[in-house]
Protein backbone atom coordinates (compact mmCIF):
# COMPACT_ATOMS: atom_id res chain seq x y z
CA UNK A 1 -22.85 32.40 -32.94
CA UNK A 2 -26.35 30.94 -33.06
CA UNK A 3 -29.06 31.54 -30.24
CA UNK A 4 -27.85 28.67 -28.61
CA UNK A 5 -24.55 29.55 -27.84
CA UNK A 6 -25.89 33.03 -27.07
CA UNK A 7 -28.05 31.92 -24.46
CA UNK A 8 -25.36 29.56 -23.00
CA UNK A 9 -22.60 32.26 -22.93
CA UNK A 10 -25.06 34.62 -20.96
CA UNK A 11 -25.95 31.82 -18.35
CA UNK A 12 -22.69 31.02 -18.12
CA UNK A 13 -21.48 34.64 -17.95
CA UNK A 14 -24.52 35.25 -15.00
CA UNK A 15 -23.12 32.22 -13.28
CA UNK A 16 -19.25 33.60 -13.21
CA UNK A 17 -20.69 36.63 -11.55
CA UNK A 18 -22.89 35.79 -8.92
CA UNK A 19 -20.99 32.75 -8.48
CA UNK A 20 -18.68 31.55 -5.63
CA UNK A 21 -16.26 29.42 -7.58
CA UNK A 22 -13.79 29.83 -10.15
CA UNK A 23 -14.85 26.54 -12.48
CA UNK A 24 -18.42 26.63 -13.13
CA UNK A 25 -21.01 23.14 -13.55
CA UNK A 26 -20.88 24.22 -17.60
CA UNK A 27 -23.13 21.22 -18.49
CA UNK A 28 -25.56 21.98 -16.26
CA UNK A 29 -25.80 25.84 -16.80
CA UNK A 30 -25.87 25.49 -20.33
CA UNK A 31 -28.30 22.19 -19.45
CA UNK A 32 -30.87 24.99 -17.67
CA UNK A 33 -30.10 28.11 -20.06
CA UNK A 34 -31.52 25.52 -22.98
CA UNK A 35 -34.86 24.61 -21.43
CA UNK A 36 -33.08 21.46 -19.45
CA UNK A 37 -31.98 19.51 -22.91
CA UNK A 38 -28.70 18.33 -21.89
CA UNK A 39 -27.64 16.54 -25.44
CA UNK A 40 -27.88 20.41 -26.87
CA UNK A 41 -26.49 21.13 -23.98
CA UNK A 42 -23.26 19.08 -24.41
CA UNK A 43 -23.30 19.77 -28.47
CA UNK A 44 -23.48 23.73 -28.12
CA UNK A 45 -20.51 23.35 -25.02
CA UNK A 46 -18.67 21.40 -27.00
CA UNK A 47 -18.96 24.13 -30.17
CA UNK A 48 -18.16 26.82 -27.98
CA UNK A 49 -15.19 24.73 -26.39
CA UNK A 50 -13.71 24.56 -29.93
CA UNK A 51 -14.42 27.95 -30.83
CA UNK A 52 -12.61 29.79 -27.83
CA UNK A 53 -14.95 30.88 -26.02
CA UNK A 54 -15.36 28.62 -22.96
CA UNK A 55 -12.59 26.45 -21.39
CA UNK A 56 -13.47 22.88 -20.41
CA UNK A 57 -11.80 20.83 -17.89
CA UNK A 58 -13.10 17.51 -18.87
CA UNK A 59 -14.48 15.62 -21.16
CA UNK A 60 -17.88 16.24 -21.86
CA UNK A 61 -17.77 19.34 -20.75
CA UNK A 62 -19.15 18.96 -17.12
CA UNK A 63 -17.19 21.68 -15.91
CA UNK A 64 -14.97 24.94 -17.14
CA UNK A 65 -15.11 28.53 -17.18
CA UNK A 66 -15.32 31.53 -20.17
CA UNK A 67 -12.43 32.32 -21.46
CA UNK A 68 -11.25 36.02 -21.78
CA UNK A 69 -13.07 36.22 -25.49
CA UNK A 70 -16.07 34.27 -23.91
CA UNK A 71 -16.66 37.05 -21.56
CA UNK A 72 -15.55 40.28 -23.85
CA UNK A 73 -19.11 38.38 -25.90
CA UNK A 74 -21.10 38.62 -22.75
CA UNK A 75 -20.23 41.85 -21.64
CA UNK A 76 -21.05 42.98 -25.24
CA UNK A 77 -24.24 40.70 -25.70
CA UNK A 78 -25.27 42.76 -22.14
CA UNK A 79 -24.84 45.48 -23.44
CA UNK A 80 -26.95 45.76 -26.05
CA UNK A 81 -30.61 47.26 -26.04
């Protein structure tokens, strides 16, 4: 997993916390976590989508939520020193 996708999963995990909602603006969380570039943005989603670790609920990846693995990485990425 490259920084990228690091810093997405972590915004993304933040956002599932704090948030109210059960699906999560992806695009735009992952748009903010990566200094507002949205075309990285939809490329590191759409990595991450493949991979397992977030679940997207259309195309593009606008919207979606971590999926178990996605959030056993943030709760270990958090952890660490």
């Amino acid at each position: 997993m490259n920084s990228e996708a690091i810093r997405v999963i972590e915004a993304v995990a933040w956002s599932e916390r704090f948030g109210a909602r059960s699906v999560l603006p992806l695009k735009r969380i992952a748009a903010d976590a990566l200094g507002g570039d949205g075309a990285l943005a939809a490329r590191v989603l759409a990595d991450l989508d493949e991979q397992g670790w977030v679940q997207t609920d259309t195309v593009g990846g606008e919207t979606g939520w971590l999926t178990p693995r996605g959030r056993t990485a943030a709760a270990l990425l958090t952890a660490l020193p």
